[in-house]
N, C-alpha and C. Protein backbone atom coordinates (compact mmCIF):
# COMPACT_ATOMS: atom_id res chain seq x y z
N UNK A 1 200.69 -47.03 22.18
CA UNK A 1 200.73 -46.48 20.85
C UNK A 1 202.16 -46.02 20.56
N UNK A 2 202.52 -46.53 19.42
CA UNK A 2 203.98 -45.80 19.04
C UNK A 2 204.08 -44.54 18.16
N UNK A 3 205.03 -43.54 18.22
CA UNK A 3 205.24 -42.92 17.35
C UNK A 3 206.09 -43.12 16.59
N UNK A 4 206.29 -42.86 14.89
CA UNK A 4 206.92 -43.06 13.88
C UNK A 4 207.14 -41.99 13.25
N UNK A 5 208.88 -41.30 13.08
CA UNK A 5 208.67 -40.32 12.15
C UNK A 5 208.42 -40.84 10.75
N UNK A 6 207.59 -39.43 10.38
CA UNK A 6 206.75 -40.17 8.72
C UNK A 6 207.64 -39.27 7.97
N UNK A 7 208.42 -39.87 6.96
CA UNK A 7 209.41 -39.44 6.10
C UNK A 7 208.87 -40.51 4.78
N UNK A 8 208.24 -39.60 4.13
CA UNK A 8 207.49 -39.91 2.66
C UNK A 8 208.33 -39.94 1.65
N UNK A 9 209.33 -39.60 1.53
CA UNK A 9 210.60 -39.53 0.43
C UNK A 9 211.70 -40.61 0.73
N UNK A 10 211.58 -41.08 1.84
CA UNK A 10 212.87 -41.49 2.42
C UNK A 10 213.16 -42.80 1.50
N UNK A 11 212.52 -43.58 1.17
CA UNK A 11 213.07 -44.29 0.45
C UNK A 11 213.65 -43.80 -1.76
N UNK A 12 213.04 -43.13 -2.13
CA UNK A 12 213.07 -42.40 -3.25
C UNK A 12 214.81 -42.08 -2.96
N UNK A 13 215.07 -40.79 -2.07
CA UNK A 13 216.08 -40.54 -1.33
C UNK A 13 217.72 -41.61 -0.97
N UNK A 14 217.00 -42.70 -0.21
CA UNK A 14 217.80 -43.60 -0.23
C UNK A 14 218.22 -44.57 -1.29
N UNK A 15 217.55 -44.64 -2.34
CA UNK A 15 217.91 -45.47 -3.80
C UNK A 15 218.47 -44.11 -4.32
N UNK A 16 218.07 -43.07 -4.35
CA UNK A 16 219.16 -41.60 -4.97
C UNK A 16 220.62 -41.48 -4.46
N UNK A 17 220.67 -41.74 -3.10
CA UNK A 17 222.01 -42.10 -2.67
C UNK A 17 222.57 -43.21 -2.38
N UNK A 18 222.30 -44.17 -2.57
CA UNK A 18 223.05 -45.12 -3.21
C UNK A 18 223.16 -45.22 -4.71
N UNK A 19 222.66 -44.50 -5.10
CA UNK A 19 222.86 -44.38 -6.89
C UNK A 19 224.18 -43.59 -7.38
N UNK A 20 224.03 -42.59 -6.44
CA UNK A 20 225.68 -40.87 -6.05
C UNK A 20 226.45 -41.96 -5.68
N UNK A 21 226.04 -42.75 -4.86
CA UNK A 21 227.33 -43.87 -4.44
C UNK A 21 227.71 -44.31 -5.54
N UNK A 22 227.68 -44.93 -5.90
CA UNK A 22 227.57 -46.28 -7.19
C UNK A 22 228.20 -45.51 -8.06
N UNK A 23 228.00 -44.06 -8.51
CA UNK A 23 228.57 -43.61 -9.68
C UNK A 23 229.98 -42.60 -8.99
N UNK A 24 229.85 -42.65 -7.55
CA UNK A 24 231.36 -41.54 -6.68
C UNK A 24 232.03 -42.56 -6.75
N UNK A 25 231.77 -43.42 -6.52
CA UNK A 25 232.67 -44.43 -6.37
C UNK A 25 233.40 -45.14 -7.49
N UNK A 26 232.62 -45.46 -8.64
CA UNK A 26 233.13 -45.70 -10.14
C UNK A 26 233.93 -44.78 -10.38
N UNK A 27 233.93 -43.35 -10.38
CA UNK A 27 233.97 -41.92 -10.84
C UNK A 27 235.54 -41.69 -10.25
N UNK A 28 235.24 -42.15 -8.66
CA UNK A 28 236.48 -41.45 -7.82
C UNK A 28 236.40 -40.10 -7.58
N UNK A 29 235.10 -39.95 -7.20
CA UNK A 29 234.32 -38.49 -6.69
C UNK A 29 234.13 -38.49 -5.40
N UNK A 30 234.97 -37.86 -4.54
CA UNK A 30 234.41 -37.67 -3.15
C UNK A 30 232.66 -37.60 -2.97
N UNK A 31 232.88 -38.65 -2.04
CA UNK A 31 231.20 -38.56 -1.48
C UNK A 31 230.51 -37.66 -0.46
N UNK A 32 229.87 -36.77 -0.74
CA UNK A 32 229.21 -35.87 -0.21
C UNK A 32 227.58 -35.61 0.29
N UNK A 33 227.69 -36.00 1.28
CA UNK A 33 225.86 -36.11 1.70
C UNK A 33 225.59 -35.18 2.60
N UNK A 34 224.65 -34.36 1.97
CA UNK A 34 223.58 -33.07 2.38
C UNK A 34 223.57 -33.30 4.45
N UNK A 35 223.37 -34.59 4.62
CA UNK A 35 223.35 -34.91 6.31
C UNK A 35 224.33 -34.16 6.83
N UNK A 36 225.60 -34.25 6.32
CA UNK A 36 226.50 -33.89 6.57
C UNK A 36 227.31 -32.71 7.16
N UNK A 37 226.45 -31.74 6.32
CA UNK A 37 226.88 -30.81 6.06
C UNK A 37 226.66 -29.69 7.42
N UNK A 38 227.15 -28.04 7.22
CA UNK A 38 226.71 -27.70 9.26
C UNK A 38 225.20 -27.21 9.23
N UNK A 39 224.56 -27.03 8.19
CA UNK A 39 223.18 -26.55 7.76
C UNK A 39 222.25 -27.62 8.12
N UNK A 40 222.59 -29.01 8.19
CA UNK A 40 221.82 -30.01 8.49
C UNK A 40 221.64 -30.43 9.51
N UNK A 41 222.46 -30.11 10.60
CA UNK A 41 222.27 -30.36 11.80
C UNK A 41 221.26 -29.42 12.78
N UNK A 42 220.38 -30.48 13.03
CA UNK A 42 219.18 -30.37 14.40
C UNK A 42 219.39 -31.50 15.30
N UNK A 43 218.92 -30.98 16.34
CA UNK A 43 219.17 -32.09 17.68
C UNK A 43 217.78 -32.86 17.78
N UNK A 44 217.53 -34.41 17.90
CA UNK A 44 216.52 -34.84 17.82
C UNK A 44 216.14 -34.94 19.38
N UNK A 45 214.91 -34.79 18.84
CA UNK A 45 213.75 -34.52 20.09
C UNK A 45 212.63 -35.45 20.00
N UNK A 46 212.33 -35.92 21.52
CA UNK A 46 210.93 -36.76 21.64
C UNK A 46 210.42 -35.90 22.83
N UNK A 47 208.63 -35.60 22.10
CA UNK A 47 207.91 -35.04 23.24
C UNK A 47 206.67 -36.51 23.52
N UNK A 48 206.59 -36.02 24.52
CA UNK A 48 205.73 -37.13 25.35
C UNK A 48 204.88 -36.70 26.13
N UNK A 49 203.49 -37.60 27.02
CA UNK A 49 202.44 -36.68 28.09
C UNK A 49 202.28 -37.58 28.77
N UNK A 50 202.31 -36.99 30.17
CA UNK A 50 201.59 -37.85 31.04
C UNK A 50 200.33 -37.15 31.60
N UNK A 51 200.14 -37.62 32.55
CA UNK A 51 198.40 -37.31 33.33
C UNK A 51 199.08 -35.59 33.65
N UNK A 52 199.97 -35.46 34.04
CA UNK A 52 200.08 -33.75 34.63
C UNK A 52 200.94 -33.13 33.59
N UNK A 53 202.24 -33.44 32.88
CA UNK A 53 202.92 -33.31 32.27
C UNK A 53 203.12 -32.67 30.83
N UNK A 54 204.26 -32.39 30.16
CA UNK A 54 204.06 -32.71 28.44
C UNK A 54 205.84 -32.55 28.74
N UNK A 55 206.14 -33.72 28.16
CA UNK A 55 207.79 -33.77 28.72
C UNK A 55 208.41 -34.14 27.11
N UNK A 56 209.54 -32.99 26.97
CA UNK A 56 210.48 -32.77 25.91
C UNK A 56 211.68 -33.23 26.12
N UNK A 57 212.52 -34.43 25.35
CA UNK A 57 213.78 -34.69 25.65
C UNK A 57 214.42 -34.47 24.35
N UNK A 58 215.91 -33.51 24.50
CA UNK A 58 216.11 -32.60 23.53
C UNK A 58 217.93 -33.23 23.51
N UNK A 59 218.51 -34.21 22.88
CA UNK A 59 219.65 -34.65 22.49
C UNK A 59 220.88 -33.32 21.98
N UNK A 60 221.54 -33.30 22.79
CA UNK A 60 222.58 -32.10 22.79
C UNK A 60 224.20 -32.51 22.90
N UNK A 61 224.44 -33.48 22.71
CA UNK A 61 225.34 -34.03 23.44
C UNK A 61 226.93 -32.71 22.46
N UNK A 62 227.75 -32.38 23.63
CA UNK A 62 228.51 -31.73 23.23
C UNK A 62 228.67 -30.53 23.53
N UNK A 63 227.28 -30.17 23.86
CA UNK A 63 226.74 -28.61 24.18
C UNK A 63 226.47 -28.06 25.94
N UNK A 64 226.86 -27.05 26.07
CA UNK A 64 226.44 -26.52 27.46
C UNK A 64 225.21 -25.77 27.51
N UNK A 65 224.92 -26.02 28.52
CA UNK A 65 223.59 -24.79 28.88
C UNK A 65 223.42 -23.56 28.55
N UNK A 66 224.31 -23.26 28.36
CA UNK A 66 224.49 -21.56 27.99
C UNK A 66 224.67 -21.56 26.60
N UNK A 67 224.67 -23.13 25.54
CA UNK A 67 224.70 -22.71 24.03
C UNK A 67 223.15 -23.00 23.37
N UNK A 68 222.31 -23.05 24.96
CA UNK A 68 220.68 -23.50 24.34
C UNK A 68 220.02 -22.45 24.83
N UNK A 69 218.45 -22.13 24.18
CA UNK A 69 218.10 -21.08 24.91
C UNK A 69 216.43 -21.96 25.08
N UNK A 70 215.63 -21.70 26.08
CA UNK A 70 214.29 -22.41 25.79
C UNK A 70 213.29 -21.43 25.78
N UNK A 71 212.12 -21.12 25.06
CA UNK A 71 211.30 -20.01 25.11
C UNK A 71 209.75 -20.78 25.15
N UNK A 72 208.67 -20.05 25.88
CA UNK A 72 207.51 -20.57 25.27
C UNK A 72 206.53 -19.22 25.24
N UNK A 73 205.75 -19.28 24.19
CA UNK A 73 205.01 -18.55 24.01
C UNK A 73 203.51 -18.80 22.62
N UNK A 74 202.78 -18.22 23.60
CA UNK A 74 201.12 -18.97 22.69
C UNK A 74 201.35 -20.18 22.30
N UNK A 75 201.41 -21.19 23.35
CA UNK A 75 201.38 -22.62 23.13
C UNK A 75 202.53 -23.62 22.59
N UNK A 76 203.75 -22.37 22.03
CA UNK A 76 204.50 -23.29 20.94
C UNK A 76 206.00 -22.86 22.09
N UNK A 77 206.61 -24.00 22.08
CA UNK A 77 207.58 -23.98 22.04
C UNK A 77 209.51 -23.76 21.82
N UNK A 78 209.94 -23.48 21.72
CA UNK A 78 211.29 -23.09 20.84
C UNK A 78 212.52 -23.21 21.38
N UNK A 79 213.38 -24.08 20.44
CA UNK A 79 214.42 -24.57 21.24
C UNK A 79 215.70 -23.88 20.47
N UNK A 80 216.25 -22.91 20.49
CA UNK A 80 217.37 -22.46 19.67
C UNK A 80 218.91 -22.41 20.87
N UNK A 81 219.79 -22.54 19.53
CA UNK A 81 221.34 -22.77 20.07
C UNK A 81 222.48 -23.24 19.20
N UNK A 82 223.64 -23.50 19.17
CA UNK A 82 224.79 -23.17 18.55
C UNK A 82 225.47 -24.44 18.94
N UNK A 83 226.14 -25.37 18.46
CA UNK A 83 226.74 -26.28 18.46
C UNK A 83 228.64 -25.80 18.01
N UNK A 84 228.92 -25.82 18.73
CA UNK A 84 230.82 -24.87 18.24
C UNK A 84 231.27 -25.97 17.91
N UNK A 85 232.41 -25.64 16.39
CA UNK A 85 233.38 -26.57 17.09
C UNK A 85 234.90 -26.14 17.16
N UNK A 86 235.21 -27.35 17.71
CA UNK A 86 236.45 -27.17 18.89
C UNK A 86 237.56 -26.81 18.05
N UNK A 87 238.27 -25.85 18.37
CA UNK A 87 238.97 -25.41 17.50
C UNK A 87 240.33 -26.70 17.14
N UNK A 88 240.60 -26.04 15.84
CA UNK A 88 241.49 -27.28 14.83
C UNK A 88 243.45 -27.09 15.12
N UNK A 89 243.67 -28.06 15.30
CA UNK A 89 245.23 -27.48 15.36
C UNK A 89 246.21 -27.74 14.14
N UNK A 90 246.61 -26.65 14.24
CA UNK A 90 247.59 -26.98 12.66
C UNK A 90 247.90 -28.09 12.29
N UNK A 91 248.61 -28.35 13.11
CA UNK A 91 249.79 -29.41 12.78
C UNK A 91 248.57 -30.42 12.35
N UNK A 92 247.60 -30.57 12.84
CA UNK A 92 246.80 -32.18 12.87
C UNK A 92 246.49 -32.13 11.37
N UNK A 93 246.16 -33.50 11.16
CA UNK A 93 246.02 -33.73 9.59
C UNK A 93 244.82 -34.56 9.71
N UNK A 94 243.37 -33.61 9.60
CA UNK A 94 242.52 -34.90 10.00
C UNK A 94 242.29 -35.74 8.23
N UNK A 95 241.55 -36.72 8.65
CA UNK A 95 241.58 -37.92 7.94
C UNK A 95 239.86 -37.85 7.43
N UNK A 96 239.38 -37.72 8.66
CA UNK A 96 237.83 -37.52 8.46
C UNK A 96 236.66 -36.89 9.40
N UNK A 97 235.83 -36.17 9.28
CA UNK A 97 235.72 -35.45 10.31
C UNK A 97 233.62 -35.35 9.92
N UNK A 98 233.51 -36.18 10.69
CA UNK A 98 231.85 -36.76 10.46
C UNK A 98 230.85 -35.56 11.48
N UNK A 99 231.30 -35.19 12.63
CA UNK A 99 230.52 -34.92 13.87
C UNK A 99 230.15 -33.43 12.97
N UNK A 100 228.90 -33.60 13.36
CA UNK A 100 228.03 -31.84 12.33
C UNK A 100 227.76 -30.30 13.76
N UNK A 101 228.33 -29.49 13.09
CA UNK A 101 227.85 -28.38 14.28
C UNK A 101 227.20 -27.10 13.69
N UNK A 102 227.14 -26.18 14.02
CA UNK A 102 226.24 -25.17 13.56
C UNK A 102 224.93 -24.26 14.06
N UNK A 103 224.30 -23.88 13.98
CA UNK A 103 222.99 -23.24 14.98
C UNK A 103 221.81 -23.86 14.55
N UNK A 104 220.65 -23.89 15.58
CA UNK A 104 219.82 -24.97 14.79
C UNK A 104 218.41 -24.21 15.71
N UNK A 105 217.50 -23.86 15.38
CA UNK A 105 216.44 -23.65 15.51
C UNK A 105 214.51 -24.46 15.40
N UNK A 106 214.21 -25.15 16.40
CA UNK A 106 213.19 -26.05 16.48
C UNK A 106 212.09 -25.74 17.33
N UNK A 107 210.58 -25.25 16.58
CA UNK A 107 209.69 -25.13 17.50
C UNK A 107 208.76 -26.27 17.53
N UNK A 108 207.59 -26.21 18.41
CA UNK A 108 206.82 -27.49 18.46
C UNK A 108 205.74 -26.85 19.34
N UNK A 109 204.39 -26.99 18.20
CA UNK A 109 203.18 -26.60 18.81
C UNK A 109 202.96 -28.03 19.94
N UNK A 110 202.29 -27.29 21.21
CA UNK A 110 202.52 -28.21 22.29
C UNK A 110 201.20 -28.78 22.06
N UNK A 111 200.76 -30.49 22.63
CA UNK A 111 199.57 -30.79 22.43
C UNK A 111 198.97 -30.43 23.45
N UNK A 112 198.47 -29.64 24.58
CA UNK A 112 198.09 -29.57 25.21
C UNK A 112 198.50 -27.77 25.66
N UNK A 113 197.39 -27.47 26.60
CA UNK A 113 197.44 -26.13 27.41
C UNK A 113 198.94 -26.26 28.24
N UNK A 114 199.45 -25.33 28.56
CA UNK A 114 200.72 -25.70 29.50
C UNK A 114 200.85 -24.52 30.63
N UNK A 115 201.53 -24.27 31.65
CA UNK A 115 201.68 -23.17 32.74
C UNK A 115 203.33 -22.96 32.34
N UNK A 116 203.06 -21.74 31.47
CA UNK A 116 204.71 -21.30 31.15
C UNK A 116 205.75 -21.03 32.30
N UNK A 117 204.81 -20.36 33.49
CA UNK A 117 206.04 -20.18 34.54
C UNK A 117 206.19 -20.85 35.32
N UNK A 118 205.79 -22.37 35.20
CA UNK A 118 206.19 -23.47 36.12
C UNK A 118 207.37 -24.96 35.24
N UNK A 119 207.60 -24.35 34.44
CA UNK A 119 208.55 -24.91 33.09
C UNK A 119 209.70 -25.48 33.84
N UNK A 120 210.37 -26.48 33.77
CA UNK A 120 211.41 -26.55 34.05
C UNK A 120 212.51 -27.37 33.01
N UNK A 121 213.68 -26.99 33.03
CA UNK A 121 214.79 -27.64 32.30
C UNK A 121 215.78 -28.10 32.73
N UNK A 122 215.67 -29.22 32.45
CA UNK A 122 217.18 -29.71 33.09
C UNK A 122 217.97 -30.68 32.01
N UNK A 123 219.42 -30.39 32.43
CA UNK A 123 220.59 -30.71 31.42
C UNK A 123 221.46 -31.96 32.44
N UNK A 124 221.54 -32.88 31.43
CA UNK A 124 222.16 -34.05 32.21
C UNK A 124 223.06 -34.59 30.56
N UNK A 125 223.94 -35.40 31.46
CA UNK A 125 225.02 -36.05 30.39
C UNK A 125 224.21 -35.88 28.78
N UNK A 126 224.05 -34.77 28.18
CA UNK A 126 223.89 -34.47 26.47
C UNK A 126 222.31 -34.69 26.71
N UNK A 127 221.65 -34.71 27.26
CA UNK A 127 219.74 -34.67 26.89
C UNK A 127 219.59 -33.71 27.79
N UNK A 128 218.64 -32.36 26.92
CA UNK A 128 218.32 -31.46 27.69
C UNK A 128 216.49 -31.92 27.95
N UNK A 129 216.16 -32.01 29.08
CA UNK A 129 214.82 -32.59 29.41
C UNK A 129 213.81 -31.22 29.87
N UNK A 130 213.02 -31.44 29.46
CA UNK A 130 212.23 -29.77 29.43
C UNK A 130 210.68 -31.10 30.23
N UNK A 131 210.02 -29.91 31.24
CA UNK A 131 208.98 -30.48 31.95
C UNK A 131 208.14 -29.35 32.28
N UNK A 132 206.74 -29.54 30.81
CA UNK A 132 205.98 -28.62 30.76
C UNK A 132 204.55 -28.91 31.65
N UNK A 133 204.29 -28.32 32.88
CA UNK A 133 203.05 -28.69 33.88
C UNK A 133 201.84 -28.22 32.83
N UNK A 134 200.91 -29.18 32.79
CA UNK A 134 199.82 -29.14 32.44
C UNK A 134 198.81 -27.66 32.66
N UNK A 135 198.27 -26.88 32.61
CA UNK A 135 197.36 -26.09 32.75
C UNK A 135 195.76 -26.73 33.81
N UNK A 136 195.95 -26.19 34.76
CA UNK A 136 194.62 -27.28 35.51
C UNK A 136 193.46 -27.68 34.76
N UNK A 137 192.68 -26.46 33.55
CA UNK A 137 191.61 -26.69 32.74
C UNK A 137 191.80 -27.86 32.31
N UNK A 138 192.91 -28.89 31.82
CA UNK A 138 193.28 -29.53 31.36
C UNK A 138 193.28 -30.72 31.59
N UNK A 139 193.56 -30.71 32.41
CA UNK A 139 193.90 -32.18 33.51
C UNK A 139 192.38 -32.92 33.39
N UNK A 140 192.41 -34.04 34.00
CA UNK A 140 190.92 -34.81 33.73
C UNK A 140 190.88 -34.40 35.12
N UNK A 141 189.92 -34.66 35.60
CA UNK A 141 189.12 -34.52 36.95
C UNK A 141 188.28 -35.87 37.58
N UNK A 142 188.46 -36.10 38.64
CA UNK A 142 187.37 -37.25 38.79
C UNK A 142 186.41 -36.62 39.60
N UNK A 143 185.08 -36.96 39.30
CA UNK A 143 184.17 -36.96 39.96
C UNK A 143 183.42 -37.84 41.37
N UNK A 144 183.36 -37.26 42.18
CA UNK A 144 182.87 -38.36 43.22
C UNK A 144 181.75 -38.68 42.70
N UNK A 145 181.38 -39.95 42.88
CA UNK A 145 179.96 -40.48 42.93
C UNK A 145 179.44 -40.65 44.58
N UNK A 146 177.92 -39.89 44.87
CA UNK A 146 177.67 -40.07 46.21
C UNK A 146 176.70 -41.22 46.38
N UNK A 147 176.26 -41.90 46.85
CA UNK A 147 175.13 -42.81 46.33
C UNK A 147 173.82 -42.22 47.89
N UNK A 148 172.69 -42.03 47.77
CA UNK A 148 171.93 -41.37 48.46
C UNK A 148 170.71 -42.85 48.78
């Protein structure tokens, strides 16, 4: 089964900005898109499950451990932290400057029961990977069959 983010506007949206295009560009109006901006930036995340698991991979690239914080509590999740940026030097004359930073705050009701103090996180080249252990109630169980 795949997941799809469902973005119901997105096309409405995308003929709206290419329309700002079409007329910045006639106009000679700097182009300016909301993505852009440091308010818009969140780090994208895929959660996933296995048979014991519920595993969070949390895209950070840029960021250290110490600019994320991870919390869980009554089921939900929360990923907050600060994206800096690197400070600017006079003299430089930038040209264009795309990369978005800012603080960004993301919770996520978990699908499943979880054991908060067996949580683990780990940070590797920009994906912070979070590995939430199942709750035993949870887990399937097999039953022996005895035959008599």
């Amino acid at each position: 089964m795949a997941i799809t983010r469902w973005r119901p506007f997105r096309d409405l949206i995308s003929i709206q900005d290419e329309m700002n295009r079409l007329f910045d560009d006639f106009f000679g109006r700097p182009v300016t898109r909301p993505e852009w901006t440091e308010a818009a930036w969140c780090p994208c995340v895929d959660v996933s499950e296995t048979k014991d698991n519920v595993i969070i991979n949390t895209e950070i690239p840029g960021m250290s451990k110490d600019d994320v914080k991870v919390s869980i509590q009554d089921n939900i999740l929360t990923l907050t932290g600060e994206k800096k940026q690197e400070k600017e030097e006079k003299d430089a004359n930038y040209h264009r400057v795309e990369r978005s930073y800012g603080s960004f705050s993301r919770s996520f009701t978990l699908p499943t029961s979880v054991q908060p103090d067996k949580v683990k996180a780990t940070y590797k080249d920009g994906i912070l990977m979070i590995t939430l252990p199942k709750s035993e109630e949870v887990k399937p169980k097999q039953i022996p069959i005895t035959v008599e």
